[in-house]
PDB file of N, CA and C in Angstrom:
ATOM      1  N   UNK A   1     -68.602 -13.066 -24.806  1.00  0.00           N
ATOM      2  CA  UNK A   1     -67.292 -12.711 -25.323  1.00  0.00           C
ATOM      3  C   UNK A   1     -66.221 -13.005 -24.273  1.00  0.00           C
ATOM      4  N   UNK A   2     -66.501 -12.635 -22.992  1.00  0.00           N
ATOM      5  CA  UNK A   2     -65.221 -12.782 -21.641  1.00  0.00           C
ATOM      6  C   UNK A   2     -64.305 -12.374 -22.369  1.00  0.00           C
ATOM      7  N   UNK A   3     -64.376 -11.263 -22.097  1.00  0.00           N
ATOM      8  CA  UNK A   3     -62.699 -10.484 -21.684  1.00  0.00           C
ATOM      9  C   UNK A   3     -62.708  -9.688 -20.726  1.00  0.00           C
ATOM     10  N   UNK A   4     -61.591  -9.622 -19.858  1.00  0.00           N
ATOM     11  CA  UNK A   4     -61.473  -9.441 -19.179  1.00  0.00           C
ATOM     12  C   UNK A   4     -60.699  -7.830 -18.846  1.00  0.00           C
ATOM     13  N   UNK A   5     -61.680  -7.111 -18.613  1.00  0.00           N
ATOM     14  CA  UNK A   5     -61.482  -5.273 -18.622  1.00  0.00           C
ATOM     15  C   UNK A   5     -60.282  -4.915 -17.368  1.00  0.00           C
ATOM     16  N   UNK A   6     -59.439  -4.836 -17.801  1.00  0.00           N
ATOM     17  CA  UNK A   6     -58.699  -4.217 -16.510  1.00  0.00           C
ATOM     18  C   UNK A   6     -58.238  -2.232 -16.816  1.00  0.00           C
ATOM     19  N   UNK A   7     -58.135  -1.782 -16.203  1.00  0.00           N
ATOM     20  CA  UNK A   7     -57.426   0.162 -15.526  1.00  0.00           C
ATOM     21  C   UNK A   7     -55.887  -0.476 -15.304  1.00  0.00           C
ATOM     22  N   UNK A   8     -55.302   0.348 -16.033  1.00  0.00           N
ATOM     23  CA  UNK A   8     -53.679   0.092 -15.648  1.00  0.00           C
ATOM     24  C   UNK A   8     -53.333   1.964 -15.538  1.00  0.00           C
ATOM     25  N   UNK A   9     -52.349   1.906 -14.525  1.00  0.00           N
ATOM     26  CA  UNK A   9     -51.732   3.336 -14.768  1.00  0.00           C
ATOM     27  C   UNK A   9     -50.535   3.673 -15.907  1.00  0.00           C
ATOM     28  N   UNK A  10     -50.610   3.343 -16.960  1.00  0.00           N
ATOM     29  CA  UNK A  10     -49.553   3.302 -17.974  1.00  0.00           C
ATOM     30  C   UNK A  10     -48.890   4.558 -18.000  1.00  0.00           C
ATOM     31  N   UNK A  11     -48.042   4.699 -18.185  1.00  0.00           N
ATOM     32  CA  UNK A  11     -47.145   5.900 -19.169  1.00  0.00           C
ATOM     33  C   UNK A  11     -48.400   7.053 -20.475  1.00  0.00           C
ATOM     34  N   UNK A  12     -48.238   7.926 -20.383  1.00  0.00           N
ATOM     35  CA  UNK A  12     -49.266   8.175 -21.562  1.00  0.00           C
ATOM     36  C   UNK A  12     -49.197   8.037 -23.047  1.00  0.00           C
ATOM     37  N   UNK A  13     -48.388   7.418 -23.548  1.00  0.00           N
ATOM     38  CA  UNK A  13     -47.823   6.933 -24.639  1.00  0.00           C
ATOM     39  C   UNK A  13     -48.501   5.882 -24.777  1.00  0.00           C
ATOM     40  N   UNK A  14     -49.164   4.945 -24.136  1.00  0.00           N
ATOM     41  CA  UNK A  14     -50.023   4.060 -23.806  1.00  0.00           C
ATOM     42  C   UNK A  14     -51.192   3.931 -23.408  1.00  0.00           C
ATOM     43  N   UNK A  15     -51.906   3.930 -24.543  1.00  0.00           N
ATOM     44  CA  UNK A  15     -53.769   4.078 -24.180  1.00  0.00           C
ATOM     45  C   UNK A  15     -54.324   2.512 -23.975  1.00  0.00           C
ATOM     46  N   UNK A  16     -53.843   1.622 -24.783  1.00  0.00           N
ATOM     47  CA  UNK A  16     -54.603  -0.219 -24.519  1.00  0.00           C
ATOM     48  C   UNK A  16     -53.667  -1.224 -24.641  1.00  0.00           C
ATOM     49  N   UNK A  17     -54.175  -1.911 -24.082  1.00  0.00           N
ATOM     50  CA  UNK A  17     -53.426  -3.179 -24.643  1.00  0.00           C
ATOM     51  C   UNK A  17     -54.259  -4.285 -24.602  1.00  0.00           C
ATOM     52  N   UNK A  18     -53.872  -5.388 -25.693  1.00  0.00           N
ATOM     53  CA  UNK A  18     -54.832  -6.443 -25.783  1.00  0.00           C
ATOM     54  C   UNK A  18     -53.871  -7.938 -25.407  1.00  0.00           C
ATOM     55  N   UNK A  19     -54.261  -8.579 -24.576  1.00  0.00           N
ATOM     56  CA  UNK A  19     -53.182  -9.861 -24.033  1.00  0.00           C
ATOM     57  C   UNK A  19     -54.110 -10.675 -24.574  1.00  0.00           C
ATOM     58  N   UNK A  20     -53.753 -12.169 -25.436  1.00  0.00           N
ATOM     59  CA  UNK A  20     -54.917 -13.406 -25.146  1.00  0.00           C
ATOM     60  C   UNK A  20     -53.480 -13.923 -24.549  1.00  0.00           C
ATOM     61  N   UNK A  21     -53.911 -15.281 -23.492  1.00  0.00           N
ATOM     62  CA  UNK A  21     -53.205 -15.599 -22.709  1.00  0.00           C
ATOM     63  C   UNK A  21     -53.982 -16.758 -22.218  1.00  0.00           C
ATOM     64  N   UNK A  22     -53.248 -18.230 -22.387  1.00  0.00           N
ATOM     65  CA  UNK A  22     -53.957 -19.931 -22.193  1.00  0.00           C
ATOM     66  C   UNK A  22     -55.452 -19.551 -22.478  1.00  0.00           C
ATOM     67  N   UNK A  23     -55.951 -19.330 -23.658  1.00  0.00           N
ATOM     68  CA  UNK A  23     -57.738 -18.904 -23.741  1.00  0.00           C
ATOM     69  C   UNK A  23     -58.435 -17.923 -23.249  1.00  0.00           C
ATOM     70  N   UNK A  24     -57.317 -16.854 -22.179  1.00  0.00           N
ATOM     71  CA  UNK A  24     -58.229 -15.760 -21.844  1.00  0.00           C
ATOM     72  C   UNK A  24     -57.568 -14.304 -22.125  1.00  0.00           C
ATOM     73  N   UNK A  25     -58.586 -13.948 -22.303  1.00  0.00           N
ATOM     74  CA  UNK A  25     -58.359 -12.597 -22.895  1.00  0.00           C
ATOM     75  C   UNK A  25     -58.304 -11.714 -22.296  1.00  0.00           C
ATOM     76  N   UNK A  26     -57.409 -10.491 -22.367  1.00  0.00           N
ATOM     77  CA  UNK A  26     -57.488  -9.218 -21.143  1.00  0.00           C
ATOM     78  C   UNK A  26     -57.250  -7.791 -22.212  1.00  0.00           C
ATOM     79  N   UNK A  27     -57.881  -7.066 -21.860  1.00  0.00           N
ATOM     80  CA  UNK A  27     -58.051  -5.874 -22.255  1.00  0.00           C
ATOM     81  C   UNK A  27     -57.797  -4.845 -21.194  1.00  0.00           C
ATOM     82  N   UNK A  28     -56.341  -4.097 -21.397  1.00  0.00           N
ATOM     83  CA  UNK A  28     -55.241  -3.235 -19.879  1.00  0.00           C
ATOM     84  C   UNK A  28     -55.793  -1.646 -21.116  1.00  0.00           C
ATOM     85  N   UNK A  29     -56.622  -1.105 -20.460  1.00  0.00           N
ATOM     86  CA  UNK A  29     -57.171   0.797 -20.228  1.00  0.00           C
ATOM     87  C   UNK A  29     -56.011   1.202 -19.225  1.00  0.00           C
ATOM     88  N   UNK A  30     -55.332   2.338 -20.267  1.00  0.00           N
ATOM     89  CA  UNK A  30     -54.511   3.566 -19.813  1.00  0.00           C
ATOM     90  C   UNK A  30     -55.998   3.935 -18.746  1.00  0.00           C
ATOM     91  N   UNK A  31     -55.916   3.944 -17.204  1.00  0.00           N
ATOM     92  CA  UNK A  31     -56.726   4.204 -16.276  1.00  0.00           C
ATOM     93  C   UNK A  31     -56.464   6.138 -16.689  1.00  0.00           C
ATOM     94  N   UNK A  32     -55.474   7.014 -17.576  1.00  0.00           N
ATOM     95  CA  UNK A  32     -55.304   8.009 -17.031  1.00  0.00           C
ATOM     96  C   UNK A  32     -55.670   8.995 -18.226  1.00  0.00           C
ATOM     97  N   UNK A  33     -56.233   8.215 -19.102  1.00  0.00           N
ATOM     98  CA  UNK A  33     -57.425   8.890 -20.414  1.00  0.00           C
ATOM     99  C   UNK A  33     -58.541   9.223 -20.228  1.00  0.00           C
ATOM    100  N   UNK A  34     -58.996  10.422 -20.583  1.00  0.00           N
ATOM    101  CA  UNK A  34     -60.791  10.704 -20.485  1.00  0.00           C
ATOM    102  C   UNK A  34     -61.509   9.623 -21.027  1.00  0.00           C
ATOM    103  N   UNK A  35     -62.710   9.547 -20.269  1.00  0.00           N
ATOM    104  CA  UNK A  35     -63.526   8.653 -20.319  1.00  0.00           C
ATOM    105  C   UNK A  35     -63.956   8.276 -21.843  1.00  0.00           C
ATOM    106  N   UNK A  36     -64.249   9.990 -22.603  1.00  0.00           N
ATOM    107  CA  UNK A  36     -64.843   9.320 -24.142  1.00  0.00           C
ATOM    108  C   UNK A  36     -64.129   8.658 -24.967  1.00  0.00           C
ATOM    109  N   UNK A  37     -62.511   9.399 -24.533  1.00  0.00           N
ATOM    110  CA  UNK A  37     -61.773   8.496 -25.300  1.00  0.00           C
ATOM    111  C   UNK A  37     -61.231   6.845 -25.257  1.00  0.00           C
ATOM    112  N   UNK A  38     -61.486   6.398 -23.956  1.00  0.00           N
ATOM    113  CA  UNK A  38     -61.389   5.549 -23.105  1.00  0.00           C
ATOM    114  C   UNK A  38     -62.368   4.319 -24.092  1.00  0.00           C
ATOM    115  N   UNK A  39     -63.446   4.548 -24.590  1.00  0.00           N
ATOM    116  CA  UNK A  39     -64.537   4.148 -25.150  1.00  0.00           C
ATOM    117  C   UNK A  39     -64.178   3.915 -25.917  1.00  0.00           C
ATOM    118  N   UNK A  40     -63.268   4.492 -26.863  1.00  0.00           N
ATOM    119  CA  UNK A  40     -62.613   4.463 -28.101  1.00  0.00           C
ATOM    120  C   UNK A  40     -61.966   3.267 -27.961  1.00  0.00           C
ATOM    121  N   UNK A  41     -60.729   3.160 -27.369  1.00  0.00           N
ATOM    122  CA  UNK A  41     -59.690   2.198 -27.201  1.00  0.00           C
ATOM    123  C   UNK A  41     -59.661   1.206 -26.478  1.00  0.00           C
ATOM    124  N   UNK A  42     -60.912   1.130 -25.890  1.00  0.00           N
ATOM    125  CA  UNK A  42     -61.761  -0.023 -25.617  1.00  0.00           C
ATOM    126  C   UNK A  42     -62.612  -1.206 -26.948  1.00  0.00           C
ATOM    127  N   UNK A  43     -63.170  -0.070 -27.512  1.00  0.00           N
ATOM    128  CA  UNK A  43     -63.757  -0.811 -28.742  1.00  0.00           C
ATOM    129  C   UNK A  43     -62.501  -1.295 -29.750  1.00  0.00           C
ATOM    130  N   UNK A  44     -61.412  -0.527 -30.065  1.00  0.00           N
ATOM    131  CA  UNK A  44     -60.169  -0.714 -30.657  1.00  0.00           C
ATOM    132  C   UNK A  44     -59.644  -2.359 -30.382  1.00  0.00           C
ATOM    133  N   UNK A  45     -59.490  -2.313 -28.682  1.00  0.00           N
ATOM    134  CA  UNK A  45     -59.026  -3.698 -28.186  1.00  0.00           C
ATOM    135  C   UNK A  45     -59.956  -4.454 -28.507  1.00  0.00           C
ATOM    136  N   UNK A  46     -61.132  -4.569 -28.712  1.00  0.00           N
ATOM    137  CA  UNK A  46     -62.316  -5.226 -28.589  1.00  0.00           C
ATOM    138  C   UNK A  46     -61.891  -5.949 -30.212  1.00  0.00           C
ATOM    139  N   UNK A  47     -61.906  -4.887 -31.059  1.00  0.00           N
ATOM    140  CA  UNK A  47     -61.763  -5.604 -32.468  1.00  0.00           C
ATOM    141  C   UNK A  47     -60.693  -6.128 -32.402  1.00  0.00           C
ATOM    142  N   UNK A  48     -59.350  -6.051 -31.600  1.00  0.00           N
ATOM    143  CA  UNK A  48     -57.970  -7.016 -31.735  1.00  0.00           C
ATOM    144  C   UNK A  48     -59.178  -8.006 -31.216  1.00  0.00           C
ATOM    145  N   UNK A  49     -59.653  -8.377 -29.964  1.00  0.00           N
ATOM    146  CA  UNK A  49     -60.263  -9.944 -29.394  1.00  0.00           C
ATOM    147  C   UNK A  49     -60.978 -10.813 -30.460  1.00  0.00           C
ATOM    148  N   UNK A  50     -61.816  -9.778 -31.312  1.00  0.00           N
ATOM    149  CA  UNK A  50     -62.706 -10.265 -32.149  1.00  0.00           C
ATOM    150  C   UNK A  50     -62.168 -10.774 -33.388  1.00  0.00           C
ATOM    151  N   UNK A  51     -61.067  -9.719 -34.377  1.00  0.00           N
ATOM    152  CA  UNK A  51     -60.909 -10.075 -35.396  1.00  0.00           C
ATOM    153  C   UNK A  51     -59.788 -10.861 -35.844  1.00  0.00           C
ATOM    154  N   UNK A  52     -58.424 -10.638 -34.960  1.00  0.00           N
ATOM    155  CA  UNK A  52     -57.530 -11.574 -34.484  1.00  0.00           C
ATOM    156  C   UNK A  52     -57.234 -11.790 -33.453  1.00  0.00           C
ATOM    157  N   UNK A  53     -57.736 -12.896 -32.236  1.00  0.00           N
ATOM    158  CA  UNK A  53     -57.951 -13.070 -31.347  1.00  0.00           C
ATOM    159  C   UNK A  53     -56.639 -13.576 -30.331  1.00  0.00           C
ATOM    160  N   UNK A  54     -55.720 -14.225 -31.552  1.00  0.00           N
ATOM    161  CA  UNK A  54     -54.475 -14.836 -30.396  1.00  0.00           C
ATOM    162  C   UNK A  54     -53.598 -13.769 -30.744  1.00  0.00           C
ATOM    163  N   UNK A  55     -53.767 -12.287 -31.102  1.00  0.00           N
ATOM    164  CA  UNK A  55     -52.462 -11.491 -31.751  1.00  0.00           C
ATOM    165  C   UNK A  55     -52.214 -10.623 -29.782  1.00  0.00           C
ATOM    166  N   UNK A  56     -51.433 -10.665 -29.059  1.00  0.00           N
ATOM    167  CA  UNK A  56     -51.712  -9.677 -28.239  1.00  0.00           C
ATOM    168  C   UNK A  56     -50.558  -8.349 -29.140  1.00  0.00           C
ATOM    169  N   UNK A  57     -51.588  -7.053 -28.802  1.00  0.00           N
ATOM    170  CA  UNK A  57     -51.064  -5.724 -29.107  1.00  0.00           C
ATOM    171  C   UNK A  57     -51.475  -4.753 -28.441  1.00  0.00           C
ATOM    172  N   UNK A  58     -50.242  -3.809 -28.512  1.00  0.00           N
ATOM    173  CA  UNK A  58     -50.290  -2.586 -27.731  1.00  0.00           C
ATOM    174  C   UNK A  58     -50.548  -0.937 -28.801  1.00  0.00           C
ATOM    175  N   UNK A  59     -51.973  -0.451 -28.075  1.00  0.00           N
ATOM    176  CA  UNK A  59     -52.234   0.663 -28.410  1.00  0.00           C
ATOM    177  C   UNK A  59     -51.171   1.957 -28.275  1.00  0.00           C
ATOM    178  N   UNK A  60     -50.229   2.331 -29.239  1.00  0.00           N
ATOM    179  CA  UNK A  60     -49.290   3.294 -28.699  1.00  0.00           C
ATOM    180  C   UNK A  60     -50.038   4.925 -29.427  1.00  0.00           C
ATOM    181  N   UNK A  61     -50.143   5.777 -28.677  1.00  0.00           N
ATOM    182  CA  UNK A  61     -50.755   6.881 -29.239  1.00  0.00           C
ATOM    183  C   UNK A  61     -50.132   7.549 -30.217  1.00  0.00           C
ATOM    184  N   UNK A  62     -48.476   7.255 -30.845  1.00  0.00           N
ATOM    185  CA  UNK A  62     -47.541   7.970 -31.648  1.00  0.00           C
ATOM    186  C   UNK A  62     -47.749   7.156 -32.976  1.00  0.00           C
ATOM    187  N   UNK A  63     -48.148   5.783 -32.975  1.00  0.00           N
ATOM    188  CA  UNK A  63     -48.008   4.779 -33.700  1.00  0.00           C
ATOM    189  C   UNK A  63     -49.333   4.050 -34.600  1.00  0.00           C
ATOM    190  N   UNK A  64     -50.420   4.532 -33.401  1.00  0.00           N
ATOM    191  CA  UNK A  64     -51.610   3.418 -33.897  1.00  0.00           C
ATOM    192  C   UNK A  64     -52.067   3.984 -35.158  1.00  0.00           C
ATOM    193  N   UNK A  65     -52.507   5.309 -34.775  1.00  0.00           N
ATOM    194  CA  UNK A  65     -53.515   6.176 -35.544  1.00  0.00           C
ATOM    195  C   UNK A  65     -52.993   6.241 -37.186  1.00  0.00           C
ATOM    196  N   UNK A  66     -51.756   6.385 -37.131  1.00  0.00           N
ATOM    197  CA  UNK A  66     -51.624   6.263 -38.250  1.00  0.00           C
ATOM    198  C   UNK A  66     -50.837   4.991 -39.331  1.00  0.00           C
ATOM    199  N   UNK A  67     -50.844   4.009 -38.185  1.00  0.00           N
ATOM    200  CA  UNK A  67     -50.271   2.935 -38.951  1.00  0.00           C
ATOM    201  C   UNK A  67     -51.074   2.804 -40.026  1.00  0.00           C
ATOM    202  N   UNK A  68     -50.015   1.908 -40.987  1.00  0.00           N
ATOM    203  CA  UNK A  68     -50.527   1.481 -42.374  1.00  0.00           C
ATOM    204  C   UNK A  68     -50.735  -0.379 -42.257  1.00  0.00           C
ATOM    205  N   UNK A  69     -50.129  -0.565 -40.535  1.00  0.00           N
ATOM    206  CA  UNK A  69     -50.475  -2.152 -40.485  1.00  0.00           C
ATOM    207  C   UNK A  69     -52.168  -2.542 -40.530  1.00  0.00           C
ATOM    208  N   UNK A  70     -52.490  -3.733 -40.992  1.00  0.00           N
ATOM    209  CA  UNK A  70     -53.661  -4.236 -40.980  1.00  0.00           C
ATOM    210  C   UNK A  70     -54.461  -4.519 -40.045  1.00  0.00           C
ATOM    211  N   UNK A  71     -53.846  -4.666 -39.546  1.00  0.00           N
ATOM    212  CA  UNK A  71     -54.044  -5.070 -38.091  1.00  0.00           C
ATOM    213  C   UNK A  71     -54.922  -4.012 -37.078  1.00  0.00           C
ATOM    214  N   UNK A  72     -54.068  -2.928 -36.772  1.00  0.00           N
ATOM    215  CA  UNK A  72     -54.450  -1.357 -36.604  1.00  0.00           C
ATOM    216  C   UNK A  72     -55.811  -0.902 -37.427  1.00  0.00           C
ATOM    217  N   UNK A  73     -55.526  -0.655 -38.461  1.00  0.00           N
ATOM    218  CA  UNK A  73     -56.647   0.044 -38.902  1.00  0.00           C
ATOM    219  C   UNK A  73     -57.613  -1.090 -39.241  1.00  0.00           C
ATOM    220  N   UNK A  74     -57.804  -2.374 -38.912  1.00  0.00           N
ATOM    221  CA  UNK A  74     -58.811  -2.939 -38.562  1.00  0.00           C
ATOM    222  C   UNK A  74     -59.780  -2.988 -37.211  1.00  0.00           C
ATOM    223  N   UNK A  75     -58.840  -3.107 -36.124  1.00  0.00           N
ATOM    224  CA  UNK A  75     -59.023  -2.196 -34.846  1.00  0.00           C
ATOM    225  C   UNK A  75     -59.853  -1.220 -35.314  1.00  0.00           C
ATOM    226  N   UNK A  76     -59.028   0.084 -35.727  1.00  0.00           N
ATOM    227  CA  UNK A  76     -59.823   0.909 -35.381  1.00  0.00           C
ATOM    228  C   UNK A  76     -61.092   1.147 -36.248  1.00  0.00           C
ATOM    229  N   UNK A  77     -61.419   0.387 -37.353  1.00  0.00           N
ATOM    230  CA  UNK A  77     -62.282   0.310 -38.426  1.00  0.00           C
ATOM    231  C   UNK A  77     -63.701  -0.354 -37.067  1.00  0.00           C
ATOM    232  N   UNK A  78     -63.169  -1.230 -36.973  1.00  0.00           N
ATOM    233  CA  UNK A  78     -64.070  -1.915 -35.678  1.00  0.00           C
ATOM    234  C   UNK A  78     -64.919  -0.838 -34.500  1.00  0.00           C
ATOM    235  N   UNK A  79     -63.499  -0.255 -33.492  1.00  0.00           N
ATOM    236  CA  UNK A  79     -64.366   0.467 -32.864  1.00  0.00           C
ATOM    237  C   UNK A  79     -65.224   1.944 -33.424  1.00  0.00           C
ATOM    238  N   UNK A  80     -65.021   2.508 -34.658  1.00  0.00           N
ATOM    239  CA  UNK A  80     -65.517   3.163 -35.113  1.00  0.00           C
ATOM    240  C   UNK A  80     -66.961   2.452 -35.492  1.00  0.00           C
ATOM    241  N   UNK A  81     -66.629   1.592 -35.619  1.00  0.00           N
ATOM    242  CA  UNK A  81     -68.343   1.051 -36.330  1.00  0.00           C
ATOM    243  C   UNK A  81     -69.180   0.996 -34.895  1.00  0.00           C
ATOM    244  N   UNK A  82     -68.808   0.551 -33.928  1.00  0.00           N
ATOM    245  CA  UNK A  82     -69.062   0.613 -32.266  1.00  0.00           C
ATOM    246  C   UNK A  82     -69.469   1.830 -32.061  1.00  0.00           C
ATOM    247  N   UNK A  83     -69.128   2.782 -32.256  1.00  0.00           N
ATOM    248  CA  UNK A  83     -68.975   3.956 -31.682  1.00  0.00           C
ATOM    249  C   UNK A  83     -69.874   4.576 -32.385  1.00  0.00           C
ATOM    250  N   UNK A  84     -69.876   4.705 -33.604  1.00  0.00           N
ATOM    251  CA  UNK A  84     -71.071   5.525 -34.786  1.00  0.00           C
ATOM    252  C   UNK A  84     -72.177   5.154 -35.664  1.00  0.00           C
ATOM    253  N   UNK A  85     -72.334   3.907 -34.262  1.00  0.00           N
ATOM    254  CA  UNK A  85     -73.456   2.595 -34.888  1.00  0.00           C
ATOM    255  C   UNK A  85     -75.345   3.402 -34.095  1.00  0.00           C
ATOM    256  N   UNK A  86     -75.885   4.006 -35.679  1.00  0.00           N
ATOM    257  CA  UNK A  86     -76.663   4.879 -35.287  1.00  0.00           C
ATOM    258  C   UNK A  86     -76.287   6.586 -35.025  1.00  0.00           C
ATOM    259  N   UNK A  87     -75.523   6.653 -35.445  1.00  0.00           N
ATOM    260  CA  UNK A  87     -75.376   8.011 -35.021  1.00  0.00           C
ATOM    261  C   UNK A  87     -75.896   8.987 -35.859  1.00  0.00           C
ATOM    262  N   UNK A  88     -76.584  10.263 -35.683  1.00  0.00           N
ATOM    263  CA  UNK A  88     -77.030  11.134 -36.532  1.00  0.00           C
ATOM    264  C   UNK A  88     -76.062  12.023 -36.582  1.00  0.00           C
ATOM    265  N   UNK A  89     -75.274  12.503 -37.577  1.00  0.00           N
ATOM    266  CA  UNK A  89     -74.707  13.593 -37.730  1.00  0.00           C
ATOM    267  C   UNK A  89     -75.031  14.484 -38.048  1.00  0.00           C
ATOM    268  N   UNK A  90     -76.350  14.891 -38.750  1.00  0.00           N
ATOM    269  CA  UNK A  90     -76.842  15.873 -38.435  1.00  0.00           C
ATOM    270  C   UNK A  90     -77.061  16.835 -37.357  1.00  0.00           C
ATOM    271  N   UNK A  91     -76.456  16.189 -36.125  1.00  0.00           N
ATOM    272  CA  UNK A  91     -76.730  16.590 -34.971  1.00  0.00           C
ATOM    273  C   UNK A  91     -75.387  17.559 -34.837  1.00  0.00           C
ATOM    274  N   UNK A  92     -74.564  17.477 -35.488  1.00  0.00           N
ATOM    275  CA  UNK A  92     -73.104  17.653 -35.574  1.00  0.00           C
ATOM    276  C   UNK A  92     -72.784  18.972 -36.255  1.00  0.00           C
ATOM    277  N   UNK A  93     -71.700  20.126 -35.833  1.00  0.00           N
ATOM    278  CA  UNK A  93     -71.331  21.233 -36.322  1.00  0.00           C
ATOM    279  C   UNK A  93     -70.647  20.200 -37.691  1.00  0.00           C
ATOM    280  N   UNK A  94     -69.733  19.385 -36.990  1.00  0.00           N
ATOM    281  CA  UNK A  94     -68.627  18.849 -38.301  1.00  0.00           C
ATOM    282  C   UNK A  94     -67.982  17.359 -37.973  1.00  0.00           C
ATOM    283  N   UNK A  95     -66.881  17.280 -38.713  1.00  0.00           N
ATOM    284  CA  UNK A  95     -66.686  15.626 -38.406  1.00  0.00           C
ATOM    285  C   UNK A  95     -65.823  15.884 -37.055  1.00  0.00           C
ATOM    286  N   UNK A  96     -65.254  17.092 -36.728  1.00  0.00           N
ATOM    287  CA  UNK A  96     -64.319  17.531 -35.401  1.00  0.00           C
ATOM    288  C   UNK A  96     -64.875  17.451 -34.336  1.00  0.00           C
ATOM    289  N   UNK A  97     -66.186  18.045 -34.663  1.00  0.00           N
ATOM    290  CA  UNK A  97     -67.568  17.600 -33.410  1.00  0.00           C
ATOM    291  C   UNK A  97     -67.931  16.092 -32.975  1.00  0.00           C
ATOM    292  N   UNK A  98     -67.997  15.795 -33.978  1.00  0.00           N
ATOM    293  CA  UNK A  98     -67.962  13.835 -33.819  1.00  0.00           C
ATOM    294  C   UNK A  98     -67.438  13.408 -32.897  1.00  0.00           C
ATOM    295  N   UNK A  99     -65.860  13.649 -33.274  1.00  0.00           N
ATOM    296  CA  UNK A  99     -64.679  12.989 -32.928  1.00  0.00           C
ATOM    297  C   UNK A  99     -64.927  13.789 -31.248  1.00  0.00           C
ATOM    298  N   UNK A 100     -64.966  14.553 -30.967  1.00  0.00           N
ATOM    299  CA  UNK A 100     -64.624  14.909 -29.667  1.00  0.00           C
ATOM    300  C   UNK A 100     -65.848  14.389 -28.827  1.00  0.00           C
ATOM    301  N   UNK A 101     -66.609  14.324 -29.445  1.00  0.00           N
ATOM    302  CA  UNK A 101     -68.231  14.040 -28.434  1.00  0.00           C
ATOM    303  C   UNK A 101     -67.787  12.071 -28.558  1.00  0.00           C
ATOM    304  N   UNK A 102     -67.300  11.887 -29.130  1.00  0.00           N
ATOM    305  CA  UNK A 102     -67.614  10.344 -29.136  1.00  0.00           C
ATOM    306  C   UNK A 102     -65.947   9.619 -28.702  1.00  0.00           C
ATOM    307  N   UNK A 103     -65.064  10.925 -28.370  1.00  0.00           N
ATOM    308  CA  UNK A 103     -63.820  10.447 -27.712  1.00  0.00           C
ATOM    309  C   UNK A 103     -62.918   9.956 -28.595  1.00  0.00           C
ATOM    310  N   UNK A 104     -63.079   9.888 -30.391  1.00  0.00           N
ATOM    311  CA  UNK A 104     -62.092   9.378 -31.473  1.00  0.00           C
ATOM    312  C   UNK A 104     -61.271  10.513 -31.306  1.00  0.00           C
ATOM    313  N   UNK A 105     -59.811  10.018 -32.092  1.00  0.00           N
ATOM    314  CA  UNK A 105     -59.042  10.484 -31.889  1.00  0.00           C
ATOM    315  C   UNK A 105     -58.817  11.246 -33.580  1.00  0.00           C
ATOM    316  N   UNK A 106     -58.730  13.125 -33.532  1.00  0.00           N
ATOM    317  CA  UNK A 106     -59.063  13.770 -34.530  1.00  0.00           C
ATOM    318  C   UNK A 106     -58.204  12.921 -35.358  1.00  0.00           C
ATOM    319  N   UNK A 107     -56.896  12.224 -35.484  1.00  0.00           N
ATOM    320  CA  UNK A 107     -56.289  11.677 -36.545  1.00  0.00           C
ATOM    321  C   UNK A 107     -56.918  10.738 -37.633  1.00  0.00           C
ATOM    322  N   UNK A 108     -58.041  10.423 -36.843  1.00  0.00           N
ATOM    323  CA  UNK A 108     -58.966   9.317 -37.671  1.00  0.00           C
ATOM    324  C   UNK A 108     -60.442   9.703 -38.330  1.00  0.00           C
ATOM    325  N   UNK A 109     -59.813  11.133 -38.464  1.00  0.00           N
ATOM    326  CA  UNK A 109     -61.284  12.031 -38.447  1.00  0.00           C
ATOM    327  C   UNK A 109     -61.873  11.372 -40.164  1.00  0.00           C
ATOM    328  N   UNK A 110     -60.706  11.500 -40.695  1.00  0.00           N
ATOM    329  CA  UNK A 110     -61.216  10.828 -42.284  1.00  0.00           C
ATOM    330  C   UNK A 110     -61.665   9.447 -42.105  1.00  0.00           C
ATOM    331  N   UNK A 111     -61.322   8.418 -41.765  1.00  0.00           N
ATOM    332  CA  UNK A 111     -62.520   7.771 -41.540  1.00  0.00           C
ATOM    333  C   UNK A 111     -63.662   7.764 -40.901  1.00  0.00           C
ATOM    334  N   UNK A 112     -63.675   8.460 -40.074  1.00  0.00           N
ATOM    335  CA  UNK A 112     -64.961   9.113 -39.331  1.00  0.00           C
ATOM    336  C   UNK A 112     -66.157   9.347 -40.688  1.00  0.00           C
ATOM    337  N   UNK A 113     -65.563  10.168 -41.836  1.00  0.00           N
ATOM    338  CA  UNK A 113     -66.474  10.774 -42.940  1.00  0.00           C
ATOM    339  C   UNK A 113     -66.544   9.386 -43.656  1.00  0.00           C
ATOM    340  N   UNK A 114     -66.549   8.220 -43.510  1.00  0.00           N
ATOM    341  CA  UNK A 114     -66.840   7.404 -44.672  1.00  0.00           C
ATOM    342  C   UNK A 114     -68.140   7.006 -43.770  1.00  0.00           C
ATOM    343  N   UNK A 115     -68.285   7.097 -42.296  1.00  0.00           N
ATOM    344  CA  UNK A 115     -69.967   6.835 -42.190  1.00  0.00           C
ATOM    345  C   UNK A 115     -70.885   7.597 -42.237  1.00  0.00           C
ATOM    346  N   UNK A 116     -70.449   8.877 -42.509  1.00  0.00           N
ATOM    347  CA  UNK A 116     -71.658   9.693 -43.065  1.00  0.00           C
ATOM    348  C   UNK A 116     -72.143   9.994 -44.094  1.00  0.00           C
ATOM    349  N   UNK A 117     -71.447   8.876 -44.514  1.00  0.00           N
ATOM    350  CA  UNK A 117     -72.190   8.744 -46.252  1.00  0.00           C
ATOM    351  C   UNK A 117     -73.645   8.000 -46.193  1.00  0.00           C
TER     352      UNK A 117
END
């Protein structure tokens, strides 16, 4: 795949960002997010590289979760599948338990419940 993982100290309004740039790709981590969630918006950028690859975009925490762009909730359709690929929920009080053990962000908790079908 090569992309290229960088830690940025962003503002906290700013969890990712995805650059493609002359063929290479960079993926900039808010360095100042917990780790599970970190995982999250990693896989997020991952699906910008994968599913539209020359788009560069920025993860804004006021904006992403609930955009209605395509773009976004393809992202995050992506790292959710990353993230809950295998997962038993049975293991789970609820879908709130999910989300915090696996670092999603509770706003996306309803899609969270379409893989435990």
């Amino acid at each position: 795949m090569k992309i290229k993982i960088i830690e940025w100290d962003y503002p906290d309004e700013i969890m990712g960002v995805y650059k493609y740039h002359k063929r290479n790709k960079f993926i900039y981590l808010n360095s100042n997010i917990a780790h599970p969630k970190k995982k999250f918006v990693c896989g997020h950028e991952v699906g910008h590289s994968i599913v539209h690859p020359r788009v560069n975009t920025m993860f804004l925490k006021s904006k992403t979760f609930y955009s209605k762009d395509k773009l976004e909730r393809e992202a995050n359709l992506f790292s959710l599948s990353l993230l809950l690929h295998g997962c038993d929920f049975s293991e789970y009080t609820d879908i709130n338990h999910v989300c915090m053990e696996y670092g999603i962000p509770i706003e996306l908790s309803d899609m969270v419940k379409k893989f435990t079908r």
